[in-house]
PDB file of N, CA and C in Angstrom:
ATOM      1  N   UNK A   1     -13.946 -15.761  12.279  1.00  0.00           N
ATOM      2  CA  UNK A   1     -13.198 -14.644  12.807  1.00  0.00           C
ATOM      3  C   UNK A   1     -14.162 -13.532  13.193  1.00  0.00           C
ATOM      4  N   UNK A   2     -13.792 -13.355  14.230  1.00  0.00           N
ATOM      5  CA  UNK A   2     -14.701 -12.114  14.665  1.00  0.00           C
ATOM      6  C   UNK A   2     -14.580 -10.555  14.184  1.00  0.00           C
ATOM      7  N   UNK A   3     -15.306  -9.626  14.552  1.00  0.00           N
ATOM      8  CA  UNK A   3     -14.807  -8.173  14.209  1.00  0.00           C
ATOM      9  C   UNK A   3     -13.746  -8.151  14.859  1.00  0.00           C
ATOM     10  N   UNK A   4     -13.347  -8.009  16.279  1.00  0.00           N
ATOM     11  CA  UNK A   4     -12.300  -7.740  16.550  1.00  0.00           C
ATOM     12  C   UNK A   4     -10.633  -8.230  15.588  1.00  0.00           C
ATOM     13  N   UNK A   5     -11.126  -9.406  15.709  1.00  0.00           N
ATOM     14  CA  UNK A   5     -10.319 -10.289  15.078  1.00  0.00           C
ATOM     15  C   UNK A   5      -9.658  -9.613  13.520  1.00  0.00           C
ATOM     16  N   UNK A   6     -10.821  -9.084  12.633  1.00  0.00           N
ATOM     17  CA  UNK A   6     -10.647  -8.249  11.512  1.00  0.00           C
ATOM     18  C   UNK A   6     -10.245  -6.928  11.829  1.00  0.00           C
ATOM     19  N   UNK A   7     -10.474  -6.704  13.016  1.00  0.00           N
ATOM     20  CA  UNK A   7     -10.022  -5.318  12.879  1.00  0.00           C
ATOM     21  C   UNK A   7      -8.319  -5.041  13.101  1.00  0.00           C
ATOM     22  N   UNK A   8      -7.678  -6.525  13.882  1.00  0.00           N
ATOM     23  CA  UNK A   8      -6.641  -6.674  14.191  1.00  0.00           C
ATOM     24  C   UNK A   8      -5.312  -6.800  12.891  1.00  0.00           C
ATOM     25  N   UNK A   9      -6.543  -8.098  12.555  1.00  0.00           N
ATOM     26  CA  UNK A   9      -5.349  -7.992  10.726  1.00  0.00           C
ATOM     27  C   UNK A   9      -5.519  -6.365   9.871  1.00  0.00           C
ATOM     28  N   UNK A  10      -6.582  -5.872   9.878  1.00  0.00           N
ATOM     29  CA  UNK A  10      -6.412  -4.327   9.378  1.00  0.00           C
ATOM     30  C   UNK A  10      -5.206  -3.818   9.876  1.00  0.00           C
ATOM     31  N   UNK A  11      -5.009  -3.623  10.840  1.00  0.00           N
ATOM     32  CA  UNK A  11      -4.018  -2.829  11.555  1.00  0.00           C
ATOM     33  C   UNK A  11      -2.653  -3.077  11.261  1.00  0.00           C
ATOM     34  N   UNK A  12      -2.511  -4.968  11.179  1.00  0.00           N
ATOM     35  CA  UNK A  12      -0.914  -5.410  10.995  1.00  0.00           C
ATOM     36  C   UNK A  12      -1.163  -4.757   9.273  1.00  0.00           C
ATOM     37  N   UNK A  13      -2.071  -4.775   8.357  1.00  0.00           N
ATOM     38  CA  UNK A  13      -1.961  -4.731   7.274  1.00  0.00           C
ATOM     39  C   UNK A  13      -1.359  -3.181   6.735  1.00  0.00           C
ATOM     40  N   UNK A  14      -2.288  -2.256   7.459  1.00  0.00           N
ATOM     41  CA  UNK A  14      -1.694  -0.883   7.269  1.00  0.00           C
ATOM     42  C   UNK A  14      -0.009  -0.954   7.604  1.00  0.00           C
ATOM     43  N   UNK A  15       0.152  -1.259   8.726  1.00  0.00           N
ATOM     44  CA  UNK A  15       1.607  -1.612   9.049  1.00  0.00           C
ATOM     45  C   UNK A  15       2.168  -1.742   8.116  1.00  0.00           C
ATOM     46  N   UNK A  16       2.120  -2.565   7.022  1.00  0.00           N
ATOM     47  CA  UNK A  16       3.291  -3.262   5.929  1.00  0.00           C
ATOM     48  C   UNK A  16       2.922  -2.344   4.684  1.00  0.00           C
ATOM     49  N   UNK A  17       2.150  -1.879   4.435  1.00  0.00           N
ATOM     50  CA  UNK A  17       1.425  -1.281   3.004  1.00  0.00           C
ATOM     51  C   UNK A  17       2.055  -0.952   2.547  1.00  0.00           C
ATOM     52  N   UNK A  18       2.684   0.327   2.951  1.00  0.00           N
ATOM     53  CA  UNK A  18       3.989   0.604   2.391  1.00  0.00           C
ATOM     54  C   UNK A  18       5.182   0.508   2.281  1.00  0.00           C
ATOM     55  N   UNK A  19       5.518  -1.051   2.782  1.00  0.00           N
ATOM     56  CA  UNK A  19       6.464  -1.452   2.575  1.00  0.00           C
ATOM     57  C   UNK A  19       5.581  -2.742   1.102  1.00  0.00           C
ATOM     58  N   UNK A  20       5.171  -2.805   1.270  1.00  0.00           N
ATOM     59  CA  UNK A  20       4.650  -4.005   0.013  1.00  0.00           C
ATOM     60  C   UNK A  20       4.675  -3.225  -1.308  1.00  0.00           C
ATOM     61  N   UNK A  21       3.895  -1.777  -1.275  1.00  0.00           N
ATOM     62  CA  UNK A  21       3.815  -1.204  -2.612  1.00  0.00           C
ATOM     63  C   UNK A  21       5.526  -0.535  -2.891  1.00  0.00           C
ATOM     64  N   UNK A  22       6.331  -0.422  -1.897  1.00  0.00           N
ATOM     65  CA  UNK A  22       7.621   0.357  -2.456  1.00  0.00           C
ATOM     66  C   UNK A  22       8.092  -0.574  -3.170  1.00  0.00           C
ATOM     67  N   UNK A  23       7.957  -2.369  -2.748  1.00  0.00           N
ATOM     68  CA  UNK A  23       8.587  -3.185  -3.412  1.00  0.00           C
ATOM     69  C   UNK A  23       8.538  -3.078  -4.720  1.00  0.00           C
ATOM     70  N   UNK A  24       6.690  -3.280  -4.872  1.00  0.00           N
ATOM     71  CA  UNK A  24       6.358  -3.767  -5.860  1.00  0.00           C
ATOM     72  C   UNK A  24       6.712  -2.578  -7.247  1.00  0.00           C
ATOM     73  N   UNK A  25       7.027  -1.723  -6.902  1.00  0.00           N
ATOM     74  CA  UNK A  25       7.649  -0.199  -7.608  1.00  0.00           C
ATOM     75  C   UNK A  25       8.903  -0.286  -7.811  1.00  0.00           C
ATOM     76  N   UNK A  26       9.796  -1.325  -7.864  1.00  0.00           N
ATOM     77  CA  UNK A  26      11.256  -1.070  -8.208  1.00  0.00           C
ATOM     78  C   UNK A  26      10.911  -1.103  -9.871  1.00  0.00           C
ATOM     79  N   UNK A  27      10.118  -1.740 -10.565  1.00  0.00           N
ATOM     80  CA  UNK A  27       9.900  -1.715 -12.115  1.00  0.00           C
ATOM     81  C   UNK A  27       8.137  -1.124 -11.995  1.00  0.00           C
ATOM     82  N   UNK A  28       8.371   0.211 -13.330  1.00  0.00           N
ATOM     83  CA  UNK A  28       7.384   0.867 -13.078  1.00  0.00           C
ATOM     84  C   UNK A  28       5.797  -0.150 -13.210  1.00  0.00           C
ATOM     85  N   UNK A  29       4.560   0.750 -12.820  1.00  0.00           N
ATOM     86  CA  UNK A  29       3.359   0.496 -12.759  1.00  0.00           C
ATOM     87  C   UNK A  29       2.464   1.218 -12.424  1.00  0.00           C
ATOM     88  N   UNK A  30       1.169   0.926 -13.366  1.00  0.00           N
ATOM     89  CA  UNK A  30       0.259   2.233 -13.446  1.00  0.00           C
ATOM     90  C   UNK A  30      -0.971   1.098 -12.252  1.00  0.00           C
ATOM     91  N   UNK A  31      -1.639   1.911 -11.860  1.00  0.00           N
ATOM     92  CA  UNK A  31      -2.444   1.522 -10.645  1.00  0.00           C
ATOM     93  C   UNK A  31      -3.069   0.469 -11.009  1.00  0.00           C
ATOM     94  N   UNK A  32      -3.940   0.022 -11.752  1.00  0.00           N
ATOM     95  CA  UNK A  32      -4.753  -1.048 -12.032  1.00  0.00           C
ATOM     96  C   UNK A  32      -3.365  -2.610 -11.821  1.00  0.00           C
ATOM     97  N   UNK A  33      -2.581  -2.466 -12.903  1.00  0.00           N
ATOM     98  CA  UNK A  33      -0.917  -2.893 -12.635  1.00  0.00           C
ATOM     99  C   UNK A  33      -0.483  -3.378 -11.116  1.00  0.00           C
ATOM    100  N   UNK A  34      -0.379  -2.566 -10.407  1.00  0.00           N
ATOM    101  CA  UNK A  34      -0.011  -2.491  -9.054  1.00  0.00           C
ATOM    102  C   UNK A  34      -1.068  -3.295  -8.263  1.00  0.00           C
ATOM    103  N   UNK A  35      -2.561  -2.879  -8.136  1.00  0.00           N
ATOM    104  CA  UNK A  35      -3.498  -3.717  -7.839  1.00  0.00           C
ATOM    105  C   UNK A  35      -3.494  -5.289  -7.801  1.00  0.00           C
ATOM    106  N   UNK A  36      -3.230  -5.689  -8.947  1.00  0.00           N
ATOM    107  CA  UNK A  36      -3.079  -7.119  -9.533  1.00  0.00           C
ATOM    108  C   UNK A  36      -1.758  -7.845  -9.172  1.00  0.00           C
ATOM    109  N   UNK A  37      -0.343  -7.177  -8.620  1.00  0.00           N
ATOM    110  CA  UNK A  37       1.014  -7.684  -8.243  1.00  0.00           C
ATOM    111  C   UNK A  37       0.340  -8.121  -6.962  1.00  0.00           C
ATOM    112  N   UNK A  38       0.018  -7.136  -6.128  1.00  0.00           N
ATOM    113  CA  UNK A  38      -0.229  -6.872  -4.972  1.00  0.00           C
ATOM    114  C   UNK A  38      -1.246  -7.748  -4.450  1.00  0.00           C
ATOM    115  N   UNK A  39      -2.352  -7.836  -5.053  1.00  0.00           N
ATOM    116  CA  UNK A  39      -3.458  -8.792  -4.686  1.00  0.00           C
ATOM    117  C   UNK A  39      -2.722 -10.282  -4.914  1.00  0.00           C
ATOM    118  N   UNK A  40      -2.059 -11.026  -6.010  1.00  0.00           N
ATOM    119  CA  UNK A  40      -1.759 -11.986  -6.508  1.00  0.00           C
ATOM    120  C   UNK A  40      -0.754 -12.064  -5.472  1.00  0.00           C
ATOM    121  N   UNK A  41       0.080 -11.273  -4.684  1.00  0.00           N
ATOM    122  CA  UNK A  41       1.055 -11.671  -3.941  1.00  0.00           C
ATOM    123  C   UNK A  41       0.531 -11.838  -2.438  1.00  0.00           C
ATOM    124  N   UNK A  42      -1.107 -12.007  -2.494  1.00  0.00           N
ATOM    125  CA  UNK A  42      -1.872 -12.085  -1.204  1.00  0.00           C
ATOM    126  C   UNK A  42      -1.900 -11.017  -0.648  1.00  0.00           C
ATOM    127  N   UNK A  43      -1.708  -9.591  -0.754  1.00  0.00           N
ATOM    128  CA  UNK A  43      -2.065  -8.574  -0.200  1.00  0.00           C
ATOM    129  C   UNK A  43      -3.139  -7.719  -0.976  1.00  0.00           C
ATOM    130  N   UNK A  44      -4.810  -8.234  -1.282  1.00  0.00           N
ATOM    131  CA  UNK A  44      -5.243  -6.864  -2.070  1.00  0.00           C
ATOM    132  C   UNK A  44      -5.451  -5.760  -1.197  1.00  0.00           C
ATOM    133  N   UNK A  45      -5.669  -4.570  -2.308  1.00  0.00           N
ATOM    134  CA  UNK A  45      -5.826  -3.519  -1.799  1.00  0.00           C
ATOM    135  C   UNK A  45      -7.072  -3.049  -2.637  1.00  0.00           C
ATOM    136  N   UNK A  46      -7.862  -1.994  -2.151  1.00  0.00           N
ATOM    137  CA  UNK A  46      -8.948  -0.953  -2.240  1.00  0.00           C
ATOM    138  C   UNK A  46      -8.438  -0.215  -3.392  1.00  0.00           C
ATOM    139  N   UNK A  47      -9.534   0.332  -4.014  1.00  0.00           N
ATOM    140  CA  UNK A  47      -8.902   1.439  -4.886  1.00  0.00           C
ATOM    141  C   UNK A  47      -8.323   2.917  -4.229  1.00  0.00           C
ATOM    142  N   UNK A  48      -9.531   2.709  -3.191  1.00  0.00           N
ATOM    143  CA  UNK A  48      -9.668   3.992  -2.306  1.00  0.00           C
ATOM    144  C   UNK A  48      -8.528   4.053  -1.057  1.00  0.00           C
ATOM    145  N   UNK A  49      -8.125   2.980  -1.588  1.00  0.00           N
ATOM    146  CA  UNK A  49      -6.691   2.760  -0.579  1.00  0.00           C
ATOM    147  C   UNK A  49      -5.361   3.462  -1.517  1.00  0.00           C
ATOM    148  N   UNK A  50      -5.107   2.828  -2.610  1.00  0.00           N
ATOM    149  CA  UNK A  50      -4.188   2.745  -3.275  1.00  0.00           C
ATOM    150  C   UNK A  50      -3.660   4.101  -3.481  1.00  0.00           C
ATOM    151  N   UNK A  51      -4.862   4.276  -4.330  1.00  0.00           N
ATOM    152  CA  UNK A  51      -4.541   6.078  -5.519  1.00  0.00           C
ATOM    153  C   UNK A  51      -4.241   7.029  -4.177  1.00  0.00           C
ATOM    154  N   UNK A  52      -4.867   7.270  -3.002  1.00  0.00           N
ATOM    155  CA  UNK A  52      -3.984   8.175  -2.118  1.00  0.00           C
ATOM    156  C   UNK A  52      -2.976   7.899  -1.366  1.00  0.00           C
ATOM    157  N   UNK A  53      -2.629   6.700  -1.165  1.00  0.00           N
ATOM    158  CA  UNK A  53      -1.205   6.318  -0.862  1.00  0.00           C
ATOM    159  C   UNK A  53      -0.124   6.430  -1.827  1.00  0.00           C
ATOM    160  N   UNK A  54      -0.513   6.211  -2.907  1.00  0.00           N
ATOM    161  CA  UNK A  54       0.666   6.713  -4.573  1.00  0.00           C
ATOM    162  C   UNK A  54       0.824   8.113  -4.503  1.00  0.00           C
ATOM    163  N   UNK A  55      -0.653   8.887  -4.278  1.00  0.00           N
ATOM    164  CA  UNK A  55       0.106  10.292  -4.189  1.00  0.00           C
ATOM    165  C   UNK A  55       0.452  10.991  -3.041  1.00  0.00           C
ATOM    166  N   UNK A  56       0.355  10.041  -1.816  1.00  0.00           N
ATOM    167  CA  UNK A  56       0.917  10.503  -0.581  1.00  0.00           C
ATOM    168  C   UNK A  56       2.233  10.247  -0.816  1.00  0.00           C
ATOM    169  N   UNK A  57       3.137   9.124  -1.076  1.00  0.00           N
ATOM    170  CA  UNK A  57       4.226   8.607  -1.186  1.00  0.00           C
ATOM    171  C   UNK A  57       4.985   9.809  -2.476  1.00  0.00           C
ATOM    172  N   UNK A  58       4.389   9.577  -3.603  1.00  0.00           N
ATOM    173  CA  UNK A  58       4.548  10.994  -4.665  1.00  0.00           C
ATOM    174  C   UNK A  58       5.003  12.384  -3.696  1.00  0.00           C
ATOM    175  N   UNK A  59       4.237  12.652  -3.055  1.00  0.00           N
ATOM    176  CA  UNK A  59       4.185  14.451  -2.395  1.00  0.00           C
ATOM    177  C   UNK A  59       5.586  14.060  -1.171  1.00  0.00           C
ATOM    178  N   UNK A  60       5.691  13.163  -0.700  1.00  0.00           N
ATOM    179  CA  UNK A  60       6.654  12.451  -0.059  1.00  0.00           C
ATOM    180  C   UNK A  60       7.852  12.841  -0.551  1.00  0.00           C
ATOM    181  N   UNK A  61       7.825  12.804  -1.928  1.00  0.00           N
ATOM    182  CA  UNK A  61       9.669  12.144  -2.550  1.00  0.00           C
ATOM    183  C   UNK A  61      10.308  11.136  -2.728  1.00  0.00           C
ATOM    184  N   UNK A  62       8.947   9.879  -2.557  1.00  0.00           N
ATOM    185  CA  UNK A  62       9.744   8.114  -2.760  1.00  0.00           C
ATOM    186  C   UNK A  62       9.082   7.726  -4.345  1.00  0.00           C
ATOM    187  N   UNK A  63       8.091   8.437  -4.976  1.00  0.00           N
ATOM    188  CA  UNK A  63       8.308   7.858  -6.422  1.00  0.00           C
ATOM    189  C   UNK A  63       7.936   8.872  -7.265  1.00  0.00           C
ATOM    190  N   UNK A  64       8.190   8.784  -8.436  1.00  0.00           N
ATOM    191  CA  UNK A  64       8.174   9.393 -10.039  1.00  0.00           C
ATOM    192  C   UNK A  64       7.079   8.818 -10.213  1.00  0.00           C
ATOM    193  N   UNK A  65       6.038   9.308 -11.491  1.00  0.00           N
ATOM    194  CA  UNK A  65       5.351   9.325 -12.412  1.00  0.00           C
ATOM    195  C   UNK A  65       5.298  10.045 -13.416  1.00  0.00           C
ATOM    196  N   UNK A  66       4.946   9.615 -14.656  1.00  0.00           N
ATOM    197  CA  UNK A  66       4.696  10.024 -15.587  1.00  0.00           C
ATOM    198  C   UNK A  66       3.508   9.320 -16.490  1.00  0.00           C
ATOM    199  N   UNK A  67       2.876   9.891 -17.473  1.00  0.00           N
ATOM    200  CA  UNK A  67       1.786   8.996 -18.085  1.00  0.00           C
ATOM    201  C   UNK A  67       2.304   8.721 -19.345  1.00  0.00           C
ATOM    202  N   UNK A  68       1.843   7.786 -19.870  1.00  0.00           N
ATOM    203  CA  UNK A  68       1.944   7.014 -20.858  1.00  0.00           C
ATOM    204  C   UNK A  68       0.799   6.963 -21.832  1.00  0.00           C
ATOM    205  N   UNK A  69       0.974   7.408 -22.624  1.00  0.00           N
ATOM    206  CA  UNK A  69      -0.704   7.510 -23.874  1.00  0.00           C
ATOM    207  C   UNK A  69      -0.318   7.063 -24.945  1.00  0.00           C
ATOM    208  N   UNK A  70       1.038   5.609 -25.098  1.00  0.00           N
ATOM    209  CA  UNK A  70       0.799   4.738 -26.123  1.00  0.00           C
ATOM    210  C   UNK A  70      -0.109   3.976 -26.630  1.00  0.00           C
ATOM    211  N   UNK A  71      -1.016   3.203 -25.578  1.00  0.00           N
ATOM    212  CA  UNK A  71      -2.044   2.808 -25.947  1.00  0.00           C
ATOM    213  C   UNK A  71      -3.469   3.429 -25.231  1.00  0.00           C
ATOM    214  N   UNK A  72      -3.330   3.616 -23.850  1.00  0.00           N
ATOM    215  CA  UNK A  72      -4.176   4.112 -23.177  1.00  0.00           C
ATOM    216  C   UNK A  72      -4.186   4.845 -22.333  1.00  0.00           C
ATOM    217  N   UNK A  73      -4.345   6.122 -22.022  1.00  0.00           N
ATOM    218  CA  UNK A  73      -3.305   7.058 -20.541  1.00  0.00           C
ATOM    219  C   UNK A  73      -3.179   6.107 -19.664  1.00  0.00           C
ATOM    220  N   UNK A  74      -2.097   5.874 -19.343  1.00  0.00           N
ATOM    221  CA  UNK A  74      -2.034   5.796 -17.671  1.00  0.00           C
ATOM    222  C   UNK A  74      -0.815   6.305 -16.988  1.00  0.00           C
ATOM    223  N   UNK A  75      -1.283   6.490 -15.672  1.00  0.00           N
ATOM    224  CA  UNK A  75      -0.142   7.647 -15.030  1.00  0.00           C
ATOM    225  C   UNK A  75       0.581   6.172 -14.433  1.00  0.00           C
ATOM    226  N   UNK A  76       2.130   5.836 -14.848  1.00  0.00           N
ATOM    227  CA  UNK A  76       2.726   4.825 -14.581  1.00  0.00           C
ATOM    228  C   UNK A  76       3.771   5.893 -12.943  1.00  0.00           C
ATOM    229  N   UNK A  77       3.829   4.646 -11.388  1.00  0.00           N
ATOM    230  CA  UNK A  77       4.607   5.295 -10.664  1.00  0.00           C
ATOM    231  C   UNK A  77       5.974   4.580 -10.575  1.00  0.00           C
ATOM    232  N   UNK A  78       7.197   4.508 -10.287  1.00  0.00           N
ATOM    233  CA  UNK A  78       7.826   4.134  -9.868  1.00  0.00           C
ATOM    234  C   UNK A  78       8.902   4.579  -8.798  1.00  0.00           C
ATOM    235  N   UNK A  79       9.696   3.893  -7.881  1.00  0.00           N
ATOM    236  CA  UNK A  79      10.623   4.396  -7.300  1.00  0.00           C
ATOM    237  C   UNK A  79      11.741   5.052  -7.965  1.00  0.00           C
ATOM    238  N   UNK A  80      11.678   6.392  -7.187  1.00  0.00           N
ATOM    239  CA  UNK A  80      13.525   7.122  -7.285  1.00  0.00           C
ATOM    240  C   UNK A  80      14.336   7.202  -6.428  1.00  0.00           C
ATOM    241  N   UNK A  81      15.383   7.847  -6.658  1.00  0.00           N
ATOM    242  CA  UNK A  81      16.741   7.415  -5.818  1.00  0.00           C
ATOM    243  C   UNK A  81      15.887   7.415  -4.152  1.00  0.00           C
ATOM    244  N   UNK A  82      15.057   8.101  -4.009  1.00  0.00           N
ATOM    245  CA  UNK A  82      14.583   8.224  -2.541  1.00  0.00           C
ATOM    246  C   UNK A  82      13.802   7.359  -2.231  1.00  0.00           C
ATOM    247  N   UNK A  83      13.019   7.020  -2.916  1.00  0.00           N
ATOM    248  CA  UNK A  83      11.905   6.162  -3.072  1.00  0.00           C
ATOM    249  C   UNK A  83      12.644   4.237  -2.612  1.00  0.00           C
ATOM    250  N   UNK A  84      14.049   4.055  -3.373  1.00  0.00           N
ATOM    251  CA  UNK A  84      14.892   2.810  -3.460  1.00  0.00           C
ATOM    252  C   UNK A  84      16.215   3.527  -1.576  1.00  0.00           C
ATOM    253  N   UNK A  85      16.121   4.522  -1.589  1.00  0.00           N
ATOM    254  CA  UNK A  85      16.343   4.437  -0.075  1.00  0.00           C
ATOM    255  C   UNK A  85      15.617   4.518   0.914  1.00  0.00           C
ATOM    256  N   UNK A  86      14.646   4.830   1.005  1.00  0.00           N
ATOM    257  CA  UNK A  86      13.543   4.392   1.740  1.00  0.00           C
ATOM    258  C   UNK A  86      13.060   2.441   1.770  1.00  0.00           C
ATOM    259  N   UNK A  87      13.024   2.311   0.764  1.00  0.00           N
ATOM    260  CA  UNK A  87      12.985   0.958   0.557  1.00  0.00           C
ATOM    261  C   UNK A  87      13.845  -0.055   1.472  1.00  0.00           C
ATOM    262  N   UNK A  88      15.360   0.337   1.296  1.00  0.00           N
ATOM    263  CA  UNK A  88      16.254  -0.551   1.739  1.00  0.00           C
ATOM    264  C   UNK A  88      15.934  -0.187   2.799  1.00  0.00           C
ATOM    265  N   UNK A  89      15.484   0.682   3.568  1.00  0.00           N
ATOM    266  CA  UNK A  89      15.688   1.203   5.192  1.00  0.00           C
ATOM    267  C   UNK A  89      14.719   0.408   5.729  1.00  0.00           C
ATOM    268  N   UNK A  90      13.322   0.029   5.054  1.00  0.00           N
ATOM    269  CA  UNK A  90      12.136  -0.340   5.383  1.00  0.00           C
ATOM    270  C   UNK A  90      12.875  -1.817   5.748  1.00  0.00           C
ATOM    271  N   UNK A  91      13.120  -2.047   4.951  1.00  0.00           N
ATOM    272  CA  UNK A  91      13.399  -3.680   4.709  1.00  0.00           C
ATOM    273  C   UNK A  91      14.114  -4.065   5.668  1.00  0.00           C
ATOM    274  N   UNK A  92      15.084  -3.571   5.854  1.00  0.00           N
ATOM    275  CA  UNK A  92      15.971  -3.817   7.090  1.00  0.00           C
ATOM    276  C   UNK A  92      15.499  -3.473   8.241  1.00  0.00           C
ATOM    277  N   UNK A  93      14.202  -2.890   8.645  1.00  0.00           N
ATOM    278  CA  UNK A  93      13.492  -2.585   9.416  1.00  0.00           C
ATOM    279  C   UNK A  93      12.531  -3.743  10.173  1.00  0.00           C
ATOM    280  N   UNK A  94      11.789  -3.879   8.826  1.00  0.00           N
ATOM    281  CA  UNK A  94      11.154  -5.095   8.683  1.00  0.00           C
ATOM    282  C   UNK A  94      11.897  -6.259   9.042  1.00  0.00           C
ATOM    283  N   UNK A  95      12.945  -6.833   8.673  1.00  0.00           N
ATOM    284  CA  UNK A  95      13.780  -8.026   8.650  1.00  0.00           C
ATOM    285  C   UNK A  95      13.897  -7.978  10.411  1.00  0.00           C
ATOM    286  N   UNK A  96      14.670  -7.018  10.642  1.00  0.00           N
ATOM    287  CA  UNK A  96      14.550  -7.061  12.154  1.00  0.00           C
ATOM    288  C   UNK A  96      13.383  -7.327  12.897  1.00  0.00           C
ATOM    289  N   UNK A  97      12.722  -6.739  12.636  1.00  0.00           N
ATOM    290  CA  UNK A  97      11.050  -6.773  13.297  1.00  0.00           C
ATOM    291  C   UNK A  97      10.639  -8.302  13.266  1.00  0.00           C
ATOM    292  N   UNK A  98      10.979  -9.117  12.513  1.00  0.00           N
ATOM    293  CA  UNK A  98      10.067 -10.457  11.426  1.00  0.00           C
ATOM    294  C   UNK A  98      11.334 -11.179  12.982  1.00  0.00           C
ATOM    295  N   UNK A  99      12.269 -11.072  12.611  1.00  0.00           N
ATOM    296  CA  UNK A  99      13.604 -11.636  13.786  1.00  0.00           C
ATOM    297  C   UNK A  99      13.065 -11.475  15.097  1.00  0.00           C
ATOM    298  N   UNK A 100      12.730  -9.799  15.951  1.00  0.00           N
ATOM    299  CA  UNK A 100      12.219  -9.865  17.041  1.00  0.00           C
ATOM    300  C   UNK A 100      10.523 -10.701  17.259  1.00  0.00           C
ATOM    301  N   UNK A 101      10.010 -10.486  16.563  1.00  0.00           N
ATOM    302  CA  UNK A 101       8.546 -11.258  16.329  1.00  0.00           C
ATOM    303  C   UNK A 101       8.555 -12.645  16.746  1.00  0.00           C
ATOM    304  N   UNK A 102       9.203 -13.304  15.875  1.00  0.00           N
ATOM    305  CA  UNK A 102      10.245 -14.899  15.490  1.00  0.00           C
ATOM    306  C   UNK A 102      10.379 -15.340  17.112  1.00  0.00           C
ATOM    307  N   UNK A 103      11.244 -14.744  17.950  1.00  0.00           N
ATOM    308  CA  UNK A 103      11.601 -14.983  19.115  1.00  0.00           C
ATOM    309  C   UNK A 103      10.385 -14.848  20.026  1.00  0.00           C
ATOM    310  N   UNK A 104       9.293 -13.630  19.725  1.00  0.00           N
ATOM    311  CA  UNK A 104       8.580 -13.268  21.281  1.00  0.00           C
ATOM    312  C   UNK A 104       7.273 -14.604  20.950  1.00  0.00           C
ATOM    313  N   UNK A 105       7.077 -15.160  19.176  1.00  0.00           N
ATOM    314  CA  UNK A 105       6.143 -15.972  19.227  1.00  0.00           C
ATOM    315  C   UNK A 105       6.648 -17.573  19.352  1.00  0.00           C
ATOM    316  N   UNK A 106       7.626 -17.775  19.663  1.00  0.00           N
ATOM    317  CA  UNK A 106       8.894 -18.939  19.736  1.00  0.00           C
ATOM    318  C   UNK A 106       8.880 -19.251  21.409  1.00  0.00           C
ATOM    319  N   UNK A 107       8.538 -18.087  22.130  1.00  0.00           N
ATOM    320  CA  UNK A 107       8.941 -17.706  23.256  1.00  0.00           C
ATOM    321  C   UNK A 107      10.173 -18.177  23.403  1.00  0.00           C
ATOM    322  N   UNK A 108      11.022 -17.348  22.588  1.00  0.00           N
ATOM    323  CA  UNK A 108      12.432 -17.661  23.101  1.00  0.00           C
ATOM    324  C   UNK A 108      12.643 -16.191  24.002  1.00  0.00           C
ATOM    325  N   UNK A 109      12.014 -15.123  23.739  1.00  0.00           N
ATOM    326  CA  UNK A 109      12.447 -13.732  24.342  1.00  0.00           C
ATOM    327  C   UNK A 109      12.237 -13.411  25.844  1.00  0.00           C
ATOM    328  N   UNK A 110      12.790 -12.888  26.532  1.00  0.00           N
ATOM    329  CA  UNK A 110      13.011 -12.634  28.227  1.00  0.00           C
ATOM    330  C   UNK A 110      12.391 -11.662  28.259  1.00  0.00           C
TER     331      UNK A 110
END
């Protein structure tokens, strides 16, 4: 694969990011956590990716945090009521998109 070639999947990848991490946030998770869903579900991510997209999405209004210092701090995020409507909107966004895609690489589309 060439650079270009990499630079192309970058691009579809930013595309979905935040639709992959809202998922993976319906049950909470502290970043290292999230890292490991996310990579294991074939999407890794950067650190230097992650932690400012959690608190971009945070300053947003799509998730909660709080920390946890039962065993070791960690600032755990999850989705709230905004965070789980944003979600459904994405998705149904997506679903359509995956449908129009489906057709233009099918060449079924005019």
């Amino acid at each position: 694969m060439g650079e270009r070639d990499n630079t192309g999947l970058a691009e579809l990848r930013r595309g979905v990011l935040v639709l992959a991490v809202l998922s993976r946030l319906r049950t909470p998770q502290y970043g290292y956590s999230l890292r490991q869903a996310l990579a294991e579900g074939g999407m890794p991510i950067e650190e230097g990716t992650l932690y400012p997209l959690l608190r971009r999405l945070e300053s947003q209004g799509l998730l909660a945090s709080e920390w946890n210092t039962e065993q070791s701090p960690r600032r755990y995020y999850r989705l709230n009521a905004e965070g789980e409507r944003m979600l459904a909107a994405l998705t149904e966004a997506w679903r359509e998109q995956v449908r129009v895609m489906n057709s233009f690489l099918e060449g079924r589309a005019q």
